[in-house]
N, C-alpha and C. Protein backbone atom coordinates (compact mmCIF):
# COMPACT_ATOMS: atom_id res chain seq x y z
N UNK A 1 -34.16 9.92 34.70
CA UNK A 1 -34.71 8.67 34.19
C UNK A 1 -34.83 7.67 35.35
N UNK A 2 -36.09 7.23 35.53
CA UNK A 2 -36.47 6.20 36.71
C UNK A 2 -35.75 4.86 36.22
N UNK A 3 -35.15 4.01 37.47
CA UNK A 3 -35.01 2.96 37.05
C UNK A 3 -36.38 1.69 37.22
N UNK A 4 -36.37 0.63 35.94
CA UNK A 4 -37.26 -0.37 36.63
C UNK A 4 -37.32 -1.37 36.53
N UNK A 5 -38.00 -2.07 37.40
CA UNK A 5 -37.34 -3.41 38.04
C UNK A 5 -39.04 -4.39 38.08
N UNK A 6 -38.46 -5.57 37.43
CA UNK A 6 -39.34 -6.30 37.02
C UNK A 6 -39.27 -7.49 38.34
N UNK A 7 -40.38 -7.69 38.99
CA UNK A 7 -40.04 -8.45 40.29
C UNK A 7 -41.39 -9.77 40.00
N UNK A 8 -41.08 -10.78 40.54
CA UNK A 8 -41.61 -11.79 40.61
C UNK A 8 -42.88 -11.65 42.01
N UNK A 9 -44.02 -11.82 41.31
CA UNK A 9 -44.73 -11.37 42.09
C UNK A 9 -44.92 -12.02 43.81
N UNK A 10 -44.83 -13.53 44.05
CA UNK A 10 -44.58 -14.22 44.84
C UNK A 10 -43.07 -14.46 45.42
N UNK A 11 -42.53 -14.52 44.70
CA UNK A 11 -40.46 -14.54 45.23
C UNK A 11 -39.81 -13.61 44.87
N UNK A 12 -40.26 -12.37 45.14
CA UNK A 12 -39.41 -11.18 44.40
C UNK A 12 -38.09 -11.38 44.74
N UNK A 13 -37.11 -11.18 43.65
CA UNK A 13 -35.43 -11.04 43.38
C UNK A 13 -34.95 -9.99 44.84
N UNK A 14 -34.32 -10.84 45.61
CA UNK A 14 -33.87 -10.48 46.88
C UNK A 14 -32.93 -9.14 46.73
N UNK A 15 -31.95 -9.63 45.63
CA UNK A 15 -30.91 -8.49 45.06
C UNK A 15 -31.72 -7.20 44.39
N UNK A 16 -32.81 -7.49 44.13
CA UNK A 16 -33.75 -5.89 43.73
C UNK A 16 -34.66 -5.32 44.70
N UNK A 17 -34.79 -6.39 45.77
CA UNK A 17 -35.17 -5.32 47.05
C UNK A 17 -34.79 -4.71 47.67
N UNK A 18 -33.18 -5.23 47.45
CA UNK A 18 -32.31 -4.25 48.31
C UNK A 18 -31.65 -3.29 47.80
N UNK A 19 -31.89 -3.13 46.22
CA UNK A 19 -31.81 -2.30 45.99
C UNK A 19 -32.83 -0.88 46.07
N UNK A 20 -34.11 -1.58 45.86
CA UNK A 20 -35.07 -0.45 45.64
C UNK A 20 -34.87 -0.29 47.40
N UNK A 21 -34.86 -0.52 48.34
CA UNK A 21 -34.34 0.11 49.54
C UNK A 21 -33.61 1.06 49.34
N UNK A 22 -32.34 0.47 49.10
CA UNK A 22 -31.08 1.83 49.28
C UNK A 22 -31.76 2.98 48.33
N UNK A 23 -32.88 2.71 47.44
CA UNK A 23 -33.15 4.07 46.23
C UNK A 23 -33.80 4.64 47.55
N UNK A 24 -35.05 4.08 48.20
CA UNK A 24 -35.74 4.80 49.02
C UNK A 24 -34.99 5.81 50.16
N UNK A 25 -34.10 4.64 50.59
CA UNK A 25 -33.38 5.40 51.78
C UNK A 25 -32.35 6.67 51.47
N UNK A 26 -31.92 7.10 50.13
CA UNK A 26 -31.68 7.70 49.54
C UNK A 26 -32.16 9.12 49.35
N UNK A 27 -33.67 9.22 49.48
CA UNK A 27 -34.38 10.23 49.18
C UNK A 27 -35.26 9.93 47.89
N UNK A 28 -35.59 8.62 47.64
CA UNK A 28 -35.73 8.42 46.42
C UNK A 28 -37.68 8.14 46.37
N UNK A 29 -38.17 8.31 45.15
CA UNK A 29 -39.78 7.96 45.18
C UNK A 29 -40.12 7.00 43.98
N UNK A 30 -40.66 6.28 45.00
CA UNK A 30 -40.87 4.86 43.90
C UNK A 30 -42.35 4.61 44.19
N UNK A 31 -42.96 3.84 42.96
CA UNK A 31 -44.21 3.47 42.24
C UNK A 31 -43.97 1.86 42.68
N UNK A 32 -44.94 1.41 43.27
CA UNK A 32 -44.79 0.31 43.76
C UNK A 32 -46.14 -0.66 43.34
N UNK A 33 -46.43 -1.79 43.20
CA UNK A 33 -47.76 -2.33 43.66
C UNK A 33 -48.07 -2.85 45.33
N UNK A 34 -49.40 -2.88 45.29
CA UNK A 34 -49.62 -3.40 46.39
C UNK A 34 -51.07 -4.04 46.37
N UNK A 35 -52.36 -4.94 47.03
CA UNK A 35 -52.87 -5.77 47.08
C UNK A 35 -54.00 -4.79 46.77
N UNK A 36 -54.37 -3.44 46.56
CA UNK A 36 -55.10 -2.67 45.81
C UNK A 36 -54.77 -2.41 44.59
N UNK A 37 -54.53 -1.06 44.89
CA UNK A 37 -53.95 -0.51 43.17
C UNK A 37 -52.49 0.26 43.70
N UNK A 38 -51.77 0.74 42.43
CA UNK A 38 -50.39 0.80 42.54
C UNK A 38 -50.55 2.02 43.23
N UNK A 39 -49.21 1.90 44.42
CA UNK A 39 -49.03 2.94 45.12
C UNK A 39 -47.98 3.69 45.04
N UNK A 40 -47.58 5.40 45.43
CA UNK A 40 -46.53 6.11 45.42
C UNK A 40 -45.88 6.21 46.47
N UNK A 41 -44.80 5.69 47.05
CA UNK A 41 -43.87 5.95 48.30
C UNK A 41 -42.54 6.45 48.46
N UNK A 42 -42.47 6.96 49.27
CA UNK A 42 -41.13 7.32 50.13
C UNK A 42 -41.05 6.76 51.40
N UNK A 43 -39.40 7.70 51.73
CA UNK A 43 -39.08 7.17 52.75
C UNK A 43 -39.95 7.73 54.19
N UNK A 44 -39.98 7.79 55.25
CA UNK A 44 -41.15 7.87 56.26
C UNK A 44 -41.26 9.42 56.77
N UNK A 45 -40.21 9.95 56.93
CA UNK A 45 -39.68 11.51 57.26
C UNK A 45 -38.84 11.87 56.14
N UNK A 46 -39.23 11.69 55.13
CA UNK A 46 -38.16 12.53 54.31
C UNK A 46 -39.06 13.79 53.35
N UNK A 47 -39.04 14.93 53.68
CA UNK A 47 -39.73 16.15 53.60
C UNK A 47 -39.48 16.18 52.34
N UNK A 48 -38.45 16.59 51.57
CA UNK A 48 -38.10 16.72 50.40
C UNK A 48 -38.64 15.81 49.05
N UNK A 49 -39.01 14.29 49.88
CA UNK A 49 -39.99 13.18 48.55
C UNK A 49 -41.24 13.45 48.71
N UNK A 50 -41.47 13.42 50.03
CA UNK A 50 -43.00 13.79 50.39
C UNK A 50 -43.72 15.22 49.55
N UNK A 51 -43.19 16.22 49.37
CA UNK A 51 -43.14 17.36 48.16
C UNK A 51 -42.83 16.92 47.01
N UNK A 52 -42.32 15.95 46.68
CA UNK A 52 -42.35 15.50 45.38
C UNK A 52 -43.48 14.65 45.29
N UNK A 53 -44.09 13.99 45.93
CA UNK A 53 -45.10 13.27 45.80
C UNK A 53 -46.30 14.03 45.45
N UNK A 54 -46.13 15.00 46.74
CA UNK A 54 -47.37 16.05 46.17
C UNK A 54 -47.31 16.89 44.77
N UNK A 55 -46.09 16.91 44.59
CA UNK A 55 -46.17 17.77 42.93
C UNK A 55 -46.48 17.10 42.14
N UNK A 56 -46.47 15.67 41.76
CA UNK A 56 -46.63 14.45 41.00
C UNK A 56 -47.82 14.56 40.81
N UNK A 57 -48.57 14.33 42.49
CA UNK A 57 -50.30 13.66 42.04
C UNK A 57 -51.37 15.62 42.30
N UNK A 58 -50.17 16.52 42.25
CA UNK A 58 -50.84 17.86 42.59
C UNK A 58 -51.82 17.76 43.55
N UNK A 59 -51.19 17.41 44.88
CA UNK A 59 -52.42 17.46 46.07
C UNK A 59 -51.69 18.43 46.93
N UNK A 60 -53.00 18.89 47.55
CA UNK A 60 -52.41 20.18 48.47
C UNK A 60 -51.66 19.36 49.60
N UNK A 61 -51.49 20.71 50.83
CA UNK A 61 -50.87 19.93 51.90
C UNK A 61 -51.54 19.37 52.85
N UNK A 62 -53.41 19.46 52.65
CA UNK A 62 -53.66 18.86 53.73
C UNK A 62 -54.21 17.67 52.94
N UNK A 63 -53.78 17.00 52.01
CA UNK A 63 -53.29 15.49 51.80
C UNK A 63 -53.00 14.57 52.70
N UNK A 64 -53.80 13.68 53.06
CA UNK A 64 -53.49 12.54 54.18
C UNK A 64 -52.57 11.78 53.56
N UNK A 65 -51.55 11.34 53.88
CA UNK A 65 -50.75 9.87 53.53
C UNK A 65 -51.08 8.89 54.78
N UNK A 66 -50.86 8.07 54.08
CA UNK A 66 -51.09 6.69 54.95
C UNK A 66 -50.09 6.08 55.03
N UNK A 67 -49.87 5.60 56.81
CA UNK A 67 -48.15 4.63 56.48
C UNK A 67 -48.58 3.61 56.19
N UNK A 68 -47.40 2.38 55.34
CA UNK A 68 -47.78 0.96 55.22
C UNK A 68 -46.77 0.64 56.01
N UNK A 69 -47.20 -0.25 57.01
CA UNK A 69 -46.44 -0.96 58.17
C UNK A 69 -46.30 -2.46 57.78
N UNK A 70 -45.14 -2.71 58.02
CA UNK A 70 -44.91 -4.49 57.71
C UNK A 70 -45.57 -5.50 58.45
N UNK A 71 -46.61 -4.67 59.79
CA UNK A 71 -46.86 -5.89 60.87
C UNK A 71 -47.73 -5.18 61.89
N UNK A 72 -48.29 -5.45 62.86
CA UNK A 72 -49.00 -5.11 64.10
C UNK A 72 -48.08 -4.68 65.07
N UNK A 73 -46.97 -5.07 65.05
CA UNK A 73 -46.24 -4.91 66.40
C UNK A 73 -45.92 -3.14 65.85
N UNK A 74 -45.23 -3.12 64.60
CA UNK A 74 -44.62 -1.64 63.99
C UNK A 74 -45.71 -0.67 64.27
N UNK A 75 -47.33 -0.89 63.47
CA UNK A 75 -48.50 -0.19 64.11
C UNK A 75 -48.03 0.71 65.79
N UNK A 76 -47.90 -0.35 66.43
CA UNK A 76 -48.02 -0.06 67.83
C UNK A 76 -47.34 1.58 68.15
N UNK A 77 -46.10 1.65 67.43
CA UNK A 77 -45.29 2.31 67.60
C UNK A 77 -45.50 4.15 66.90
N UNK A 78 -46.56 3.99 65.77
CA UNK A 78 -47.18 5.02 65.47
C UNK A 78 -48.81 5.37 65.38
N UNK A 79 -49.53 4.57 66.60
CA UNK A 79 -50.54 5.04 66.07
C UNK A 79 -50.83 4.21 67.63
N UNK A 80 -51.81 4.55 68.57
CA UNK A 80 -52.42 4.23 69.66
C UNK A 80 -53.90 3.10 69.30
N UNK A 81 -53.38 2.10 69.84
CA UNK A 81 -54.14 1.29 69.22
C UNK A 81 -54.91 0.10 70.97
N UNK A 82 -56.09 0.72 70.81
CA UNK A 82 -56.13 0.05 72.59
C UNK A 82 -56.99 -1.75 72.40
N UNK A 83 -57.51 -2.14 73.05
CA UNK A 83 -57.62 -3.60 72.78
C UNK A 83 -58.64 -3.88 71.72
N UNK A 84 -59.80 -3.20 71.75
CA UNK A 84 -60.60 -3.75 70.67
C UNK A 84 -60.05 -3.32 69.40
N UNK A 85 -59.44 -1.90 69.12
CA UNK A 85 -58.74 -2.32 67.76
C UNK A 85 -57.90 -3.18 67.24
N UNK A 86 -56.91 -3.67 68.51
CA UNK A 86 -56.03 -4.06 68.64
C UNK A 86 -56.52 -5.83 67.39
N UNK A 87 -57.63 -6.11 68.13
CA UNK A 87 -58.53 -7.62 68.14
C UNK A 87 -59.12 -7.49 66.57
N UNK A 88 -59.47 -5.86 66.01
CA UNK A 88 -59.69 -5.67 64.70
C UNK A 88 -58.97 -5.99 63.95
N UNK A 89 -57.57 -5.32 64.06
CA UNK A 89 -56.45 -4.97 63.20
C UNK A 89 -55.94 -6.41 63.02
N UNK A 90 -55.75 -7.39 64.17
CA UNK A 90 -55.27 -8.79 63.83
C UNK A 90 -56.51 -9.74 63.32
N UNK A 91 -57.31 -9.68 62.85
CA UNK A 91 -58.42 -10.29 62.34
C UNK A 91 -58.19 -10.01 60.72
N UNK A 92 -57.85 -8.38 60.64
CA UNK A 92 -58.03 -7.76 59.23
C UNK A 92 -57.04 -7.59 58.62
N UNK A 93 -55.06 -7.92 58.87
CA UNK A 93 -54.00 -7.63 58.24
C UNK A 93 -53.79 -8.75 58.50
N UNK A 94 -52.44 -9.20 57.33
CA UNK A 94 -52.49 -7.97 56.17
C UNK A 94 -53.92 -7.89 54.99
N UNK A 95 -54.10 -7.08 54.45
CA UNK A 95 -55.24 -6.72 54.06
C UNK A 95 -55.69 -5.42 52.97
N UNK A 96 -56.28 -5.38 52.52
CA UNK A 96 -56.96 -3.92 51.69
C UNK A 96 -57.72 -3.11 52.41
N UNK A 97 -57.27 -2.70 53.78
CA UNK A 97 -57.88 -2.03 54.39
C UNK A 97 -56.87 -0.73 54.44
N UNK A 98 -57.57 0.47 54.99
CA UNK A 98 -56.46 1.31 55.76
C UNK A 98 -57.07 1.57 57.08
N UNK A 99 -56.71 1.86 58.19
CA UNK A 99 -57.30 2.06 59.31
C UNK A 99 -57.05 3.65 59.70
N UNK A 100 -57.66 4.15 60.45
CA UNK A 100 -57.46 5.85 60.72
C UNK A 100 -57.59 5.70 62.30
N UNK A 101 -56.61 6.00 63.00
CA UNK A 101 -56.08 5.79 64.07
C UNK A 101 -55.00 7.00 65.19
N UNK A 102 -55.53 6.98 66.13
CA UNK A 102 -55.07 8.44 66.65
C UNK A 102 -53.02 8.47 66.49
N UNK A 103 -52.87 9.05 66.33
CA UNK A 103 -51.30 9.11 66.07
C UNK A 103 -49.94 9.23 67.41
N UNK A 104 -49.74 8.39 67.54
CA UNK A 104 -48.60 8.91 68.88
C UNK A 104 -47.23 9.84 68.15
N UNK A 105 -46.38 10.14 69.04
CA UNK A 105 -45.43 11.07 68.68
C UNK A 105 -44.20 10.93 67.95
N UNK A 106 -44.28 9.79 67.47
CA UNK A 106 -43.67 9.11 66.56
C UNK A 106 -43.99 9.43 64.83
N UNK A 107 -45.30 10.08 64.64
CA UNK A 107 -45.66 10.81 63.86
C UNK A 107 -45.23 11.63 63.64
N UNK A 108 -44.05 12.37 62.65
CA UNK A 108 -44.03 13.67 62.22
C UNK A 108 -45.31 14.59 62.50
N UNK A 109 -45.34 15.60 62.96
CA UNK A 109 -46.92 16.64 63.09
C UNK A 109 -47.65 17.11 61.55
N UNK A 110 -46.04 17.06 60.44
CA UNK A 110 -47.16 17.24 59.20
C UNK A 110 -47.62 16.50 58.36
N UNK A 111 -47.79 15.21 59.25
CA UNK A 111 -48.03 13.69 58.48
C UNK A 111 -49.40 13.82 59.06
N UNK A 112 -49.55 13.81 60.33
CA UNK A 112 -50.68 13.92 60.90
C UNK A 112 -51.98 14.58 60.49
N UNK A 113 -53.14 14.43 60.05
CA UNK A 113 -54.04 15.46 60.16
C UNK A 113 -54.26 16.28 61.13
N UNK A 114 -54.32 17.83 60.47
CA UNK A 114 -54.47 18.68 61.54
C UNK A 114 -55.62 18.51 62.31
N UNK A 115 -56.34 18.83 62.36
CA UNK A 115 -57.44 18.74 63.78
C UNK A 115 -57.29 17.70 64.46
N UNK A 116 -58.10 16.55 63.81
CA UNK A 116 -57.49 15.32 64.57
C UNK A 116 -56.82 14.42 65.37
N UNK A 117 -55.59 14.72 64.36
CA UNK A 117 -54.37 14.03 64.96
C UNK A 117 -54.02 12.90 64.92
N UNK A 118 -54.84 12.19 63.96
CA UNK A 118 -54.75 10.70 62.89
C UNK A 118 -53.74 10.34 62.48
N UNK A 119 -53.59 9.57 61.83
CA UNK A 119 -52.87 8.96 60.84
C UNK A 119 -53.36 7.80 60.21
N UNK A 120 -53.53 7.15 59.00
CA UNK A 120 -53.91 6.56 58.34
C UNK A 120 -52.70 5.47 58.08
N UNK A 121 -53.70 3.93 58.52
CA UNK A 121 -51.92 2.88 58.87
C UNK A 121 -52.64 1.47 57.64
N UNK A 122 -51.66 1.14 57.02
CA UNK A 122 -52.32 -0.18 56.89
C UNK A 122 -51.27 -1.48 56.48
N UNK A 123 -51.61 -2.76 56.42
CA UNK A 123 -50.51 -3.42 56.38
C UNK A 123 -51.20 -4.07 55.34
N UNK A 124 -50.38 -4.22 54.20
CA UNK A 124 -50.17 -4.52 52.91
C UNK A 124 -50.14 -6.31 52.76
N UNK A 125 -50.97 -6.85 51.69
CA UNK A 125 -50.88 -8.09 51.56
C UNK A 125 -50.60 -7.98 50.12
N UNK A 126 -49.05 -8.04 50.06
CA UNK A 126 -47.89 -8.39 48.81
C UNK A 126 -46.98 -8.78 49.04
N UNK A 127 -46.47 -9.62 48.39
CA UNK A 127 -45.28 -10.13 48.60
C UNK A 127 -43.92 -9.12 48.34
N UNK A 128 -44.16 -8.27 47.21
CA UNK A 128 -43.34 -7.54 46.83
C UNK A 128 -42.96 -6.59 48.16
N UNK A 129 -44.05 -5.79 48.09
CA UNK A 129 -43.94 -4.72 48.90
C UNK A 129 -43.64 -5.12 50.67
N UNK A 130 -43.91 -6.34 50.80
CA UNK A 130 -44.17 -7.20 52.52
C UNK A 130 -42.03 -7.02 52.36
N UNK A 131 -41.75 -7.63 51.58
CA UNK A 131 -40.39 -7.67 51.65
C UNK A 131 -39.91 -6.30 51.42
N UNK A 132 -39.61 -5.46 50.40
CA UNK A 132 -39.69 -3.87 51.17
C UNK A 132 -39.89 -3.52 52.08
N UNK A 133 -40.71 -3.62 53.29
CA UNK A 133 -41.04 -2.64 54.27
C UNK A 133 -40.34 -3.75 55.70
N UNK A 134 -39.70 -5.08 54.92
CA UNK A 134 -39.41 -5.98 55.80
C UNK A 134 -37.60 -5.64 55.93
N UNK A 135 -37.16 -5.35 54.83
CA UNK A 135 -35.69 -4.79 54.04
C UNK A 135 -35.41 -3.39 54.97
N UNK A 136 -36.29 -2.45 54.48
CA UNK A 136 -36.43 -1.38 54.75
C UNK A 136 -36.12 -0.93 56.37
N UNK A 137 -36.99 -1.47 57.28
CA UNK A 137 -36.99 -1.70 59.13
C UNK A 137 -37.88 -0.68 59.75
N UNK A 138 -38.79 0.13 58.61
CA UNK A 138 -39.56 0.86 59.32
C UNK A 138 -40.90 1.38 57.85
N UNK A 139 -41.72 1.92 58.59
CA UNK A 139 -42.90 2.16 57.20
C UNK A 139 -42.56 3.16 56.28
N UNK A 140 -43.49 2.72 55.36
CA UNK A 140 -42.84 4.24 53.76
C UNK A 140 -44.29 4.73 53.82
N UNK A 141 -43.69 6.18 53.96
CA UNK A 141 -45.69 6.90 53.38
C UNK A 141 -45.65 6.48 51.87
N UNK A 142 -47.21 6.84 51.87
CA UNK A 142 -47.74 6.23 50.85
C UNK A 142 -49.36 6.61 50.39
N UNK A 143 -49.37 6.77 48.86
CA UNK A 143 -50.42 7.37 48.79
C UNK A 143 -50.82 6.27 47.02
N UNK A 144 -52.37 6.35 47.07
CA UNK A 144 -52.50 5.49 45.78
C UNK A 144 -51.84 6.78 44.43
N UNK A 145 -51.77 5.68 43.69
CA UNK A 145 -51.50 6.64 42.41
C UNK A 145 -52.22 6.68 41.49
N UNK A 146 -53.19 7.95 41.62
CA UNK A 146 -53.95 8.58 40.34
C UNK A 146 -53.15 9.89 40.09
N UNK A 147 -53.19 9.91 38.52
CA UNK A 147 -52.62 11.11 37.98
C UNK A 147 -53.68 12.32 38.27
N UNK A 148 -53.12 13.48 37.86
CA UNK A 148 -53.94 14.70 37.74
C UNK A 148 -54.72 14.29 36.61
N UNK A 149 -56.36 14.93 36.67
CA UNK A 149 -57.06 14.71 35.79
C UNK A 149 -57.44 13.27 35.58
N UNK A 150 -56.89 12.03 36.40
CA UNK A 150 -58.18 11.14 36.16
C UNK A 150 -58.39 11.03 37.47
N UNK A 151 -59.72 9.65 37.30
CA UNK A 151 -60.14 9.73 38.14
C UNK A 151 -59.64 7.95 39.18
N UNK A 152 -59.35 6.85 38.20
CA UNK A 152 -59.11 5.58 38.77
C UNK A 152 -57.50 5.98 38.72
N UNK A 153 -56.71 5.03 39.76
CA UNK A 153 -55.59 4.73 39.67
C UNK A 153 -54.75 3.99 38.17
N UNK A 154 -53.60 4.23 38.25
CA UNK A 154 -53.23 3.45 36.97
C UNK A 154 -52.82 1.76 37.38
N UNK A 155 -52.67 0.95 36.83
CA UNK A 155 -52.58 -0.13 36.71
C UNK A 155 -51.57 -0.92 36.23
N UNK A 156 -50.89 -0.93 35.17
CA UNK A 156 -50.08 -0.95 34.18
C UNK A 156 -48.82 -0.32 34.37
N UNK A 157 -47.09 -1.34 35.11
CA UNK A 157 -46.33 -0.80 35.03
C UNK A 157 -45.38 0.08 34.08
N UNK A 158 -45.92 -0.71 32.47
CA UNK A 158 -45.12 -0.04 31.41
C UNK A 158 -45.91 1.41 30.89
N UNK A 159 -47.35 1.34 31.53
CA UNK A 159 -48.01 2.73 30.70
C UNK A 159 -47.47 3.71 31.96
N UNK A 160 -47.10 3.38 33.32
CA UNK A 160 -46.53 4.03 34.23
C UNK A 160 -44.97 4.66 34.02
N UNK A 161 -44.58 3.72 33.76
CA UNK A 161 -43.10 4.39 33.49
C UNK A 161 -43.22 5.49 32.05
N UNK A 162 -43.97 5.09 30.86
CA UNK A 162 -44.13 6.33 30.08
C UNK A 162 -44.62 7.63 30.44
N UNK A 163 -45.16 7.13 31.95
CA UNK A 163 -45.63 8.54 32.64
C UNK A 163 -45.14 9.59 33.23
N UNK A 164 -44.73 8.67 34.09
CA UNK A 164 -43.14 8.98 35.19
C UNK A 164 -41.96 8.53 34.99
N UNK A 165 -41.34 8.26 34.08
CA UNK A 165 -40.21 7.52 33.98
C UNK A 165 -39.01 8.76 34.44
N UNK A 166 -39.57 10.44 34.15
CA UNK A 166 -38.77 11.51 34.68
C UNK A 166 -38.93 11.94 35.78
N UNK A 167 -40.24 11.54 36.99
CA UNK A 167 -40.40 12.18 37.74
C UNK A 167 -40.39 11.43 39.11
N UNK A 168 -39.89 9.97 38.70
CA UNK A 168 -40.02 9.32 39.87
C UNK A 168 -38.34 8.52 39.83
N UNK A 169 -38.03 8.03 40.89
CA UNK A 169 -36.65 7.43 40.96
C UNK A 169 -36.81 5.86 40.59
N UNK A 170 -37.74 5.20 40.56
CA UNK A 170 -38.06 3.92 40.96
C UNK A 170 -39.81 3.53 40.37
N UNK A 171 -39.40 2.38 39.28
CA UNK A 171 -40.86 1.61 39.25
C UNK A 171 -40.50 0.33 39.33
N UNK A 172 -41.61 -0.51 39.84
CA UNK A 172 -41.43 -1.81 40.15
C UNK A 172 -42.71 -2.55 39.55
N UNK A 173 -42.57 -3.59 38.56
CA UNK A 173 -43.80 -4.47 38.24
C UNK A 173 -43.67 -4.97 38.54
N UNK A 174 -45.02 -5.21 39.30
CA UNK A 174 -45.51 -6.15 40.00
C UNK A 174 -46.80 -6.88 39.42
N UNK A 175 -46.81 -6.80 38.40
CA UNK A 175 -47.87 -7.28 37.48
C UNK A 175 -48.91 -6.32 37.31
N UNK A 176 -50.19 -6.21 36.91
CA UNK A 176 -51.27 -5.33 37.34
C UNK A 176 -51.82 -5.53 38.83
N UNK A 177 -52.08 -4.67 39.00
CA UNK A 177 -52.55 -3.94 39.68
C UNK A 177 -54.02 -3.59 39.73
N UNK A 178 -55.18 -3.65 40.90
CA UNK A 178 -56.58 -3.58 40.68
C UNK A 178 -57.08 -2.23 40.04
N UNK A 179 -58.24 -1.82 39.86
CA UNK A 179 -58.64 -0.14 39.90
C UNK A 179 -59.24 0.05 41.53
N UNK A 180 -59.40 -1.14 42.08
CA UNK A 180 -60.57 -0.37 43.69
C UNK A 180 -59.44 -0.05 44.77
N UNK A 181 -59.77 1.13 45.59
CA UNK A 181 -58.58 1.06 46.49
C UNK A 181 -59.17 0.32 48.05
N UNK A 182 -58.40 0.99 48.90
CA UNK A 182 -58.73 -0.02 50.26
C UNK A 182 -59.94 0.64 51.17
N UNK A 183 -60.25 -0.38 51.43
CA UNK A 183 -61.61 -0.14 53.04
C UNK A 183 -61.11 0.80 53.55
N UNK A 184 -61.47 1.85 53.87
CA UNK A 184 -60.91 2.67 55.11
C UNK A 184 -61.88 2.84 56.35
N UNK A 185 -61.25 2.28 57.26
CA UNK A 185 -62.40 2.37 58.51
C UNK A 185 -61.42 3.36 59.56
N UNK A 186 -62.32 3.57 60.02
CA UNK A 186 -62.15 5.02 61.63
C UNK A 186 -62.03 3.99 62.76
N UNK A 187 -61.35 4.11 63.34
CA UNK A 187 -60.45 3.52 64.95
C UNK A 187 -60.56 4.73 65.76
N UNK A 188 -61.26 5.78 65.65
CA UNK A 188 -60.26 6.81 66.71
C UNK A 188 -61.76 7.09 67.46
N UNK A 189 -63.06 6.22 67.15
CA UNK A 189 -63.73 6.41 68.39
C UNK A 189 -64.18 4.88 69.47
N UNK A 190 -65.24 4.45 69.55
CA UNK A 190 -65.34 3.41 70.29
C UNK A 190 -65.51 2.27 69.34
N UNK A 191 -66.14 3.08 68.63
CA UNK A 191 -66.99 1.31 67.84
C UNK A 191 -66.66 1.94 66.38
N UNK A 192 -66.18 0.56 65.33
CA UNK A 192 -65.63 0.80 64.07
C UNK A 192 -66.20 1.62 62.59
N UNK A 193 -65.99 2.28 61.85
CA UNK A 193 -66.73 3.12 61.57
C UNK A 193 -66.58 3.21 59.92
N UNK A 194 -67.02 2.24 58.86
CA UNK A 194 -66.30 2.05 57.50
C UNK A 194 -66.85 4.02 56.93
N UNK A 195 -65.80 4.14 56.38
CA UNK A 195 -66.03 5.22 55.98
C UNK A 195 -65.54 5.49 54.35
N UNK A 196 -65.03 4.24 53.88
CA UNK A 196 -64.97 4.24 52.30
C UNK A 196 -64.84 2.24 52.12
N UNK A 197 -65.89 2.48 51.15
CA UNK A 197 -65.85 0.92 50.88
C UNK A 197 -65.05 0.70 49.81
N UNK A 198 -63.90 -0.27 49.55
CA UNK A 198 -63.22 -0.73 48.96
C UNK A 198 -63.03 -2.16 48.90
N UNK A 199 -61.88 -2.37 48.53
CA UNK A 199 -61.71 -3.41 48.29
C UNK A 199 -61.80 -5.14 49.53
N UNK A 200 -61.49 -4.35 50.53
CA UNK A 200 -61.64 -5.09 51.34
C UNK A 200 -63.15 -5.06 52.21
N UNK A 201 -63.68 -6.46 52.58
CA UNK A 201 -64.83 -6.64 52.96
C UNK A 201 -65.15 -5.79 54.61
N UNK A 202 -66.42 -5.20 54.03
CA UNK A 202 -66.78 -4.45 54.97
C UNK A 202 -67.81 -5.71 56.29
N UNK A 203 -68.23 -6.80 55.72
CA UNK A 203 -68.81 -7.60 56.93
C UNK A 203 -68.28 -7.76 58.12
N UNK A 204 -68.97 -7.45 59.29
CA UNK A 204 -68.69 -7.97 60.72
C UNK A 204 -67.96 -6.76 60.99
N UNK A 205 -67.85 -5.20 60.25
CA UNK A 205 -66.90 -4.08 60.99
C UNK A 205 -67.59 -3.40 61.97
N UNK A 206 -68.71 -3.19 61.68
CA UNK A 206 -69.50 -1.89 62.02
C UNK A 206 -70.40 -2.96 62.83
């Protein structure tokens, strides 16, 4: 049985962030919101949630996760980021974007896309989740949450917990939640490259 935790969307309850921390740091997988639609996370290397994640939303293994980083400076540290992204990324976070960005070695190798060698980074504009990943001291993978068989994300923390209330450690309302997910633009050649339009504005990328 998941526990869940009703958080104030602007001043989330300090004493329930630190808890849903210690669940994460634990081994634990929690349903979170964030400035798209509600997302599924763990802790950053923990093999054992990351397989639970995938059994949840039934995605194979070459499933991209995306880290959510609390900041630009944390970016730095997993993902090679040279000046003009650099000038992107602080223009566009925090934000509904995700960025796809070559991966330094700080990447687990099966986080990474194989050929590539990507990783998918983005920094979150929530209050909830900004304090999580601020609690926390390092990023949680993270993937949106659509069930098997549909097709939009869910929205709705209480129709969530009737979902998962057995299969996840942790839900957190954060009120609703959108249906669009984030911009995803390409960093890993010269010039910026939107490659899914979402929620966040694609003007002035490309």
């Amino acid at each position: 049985m998941s526990q869940f935790f009703a958080l104030h969307p602007d001043n989330p309850q300090a004493r329930l962030i630190r808890h849903a921390v210690d669940i994460l740091r634990d081994g634990g997988v929690a349903v979170v919101p964030t400035d798209s639609t509600y997302a599924i996370v763990c802790h950053l290397d923990d093999k054992g949630a990351v397989e639970r994640i995938q059994r949840i939303r039934q995605l194979d293994k070459k499933h991209n996760f995306t880290l959510l980083c609390r900041d630009l400076s944390e970016i730095a540290t997993y993902a090679r980021v040279d000046n003009t992204a650099y000038r992107l990324l602080k223009a566009r976070t925090p934000g509904a974007y995700t960025f796809l960005l070559r991966a330094t070695a700080e990447v687990p190798r099966r986080l990474q896309h194989p050929k590539r060698k990507t990783i998918g980074i983005r920094v979150p504009d929530n209050a909830i989740l900004q304090a999580i990943l601020i609690e926390h001291g390092q990023p949680l993978m993270s993937t949106s949450l659509i069930l098997p068989g549909r097709e939009l994300p869910e929205i709705d923390a209480e129709d969530i917990r009737d979902k998962l209330e057995h299969q996840v450690d942790l839900i957190i309302d954060g009120g609703h939640c959108g249906l669009e997910p984030t911009t995803v633009v390409d960093l890993t050649e010269a010039a910026a490259k939107v490659i899914r339009q979402g929620r966040g504005s694609s003007e002035g990328l490309e």
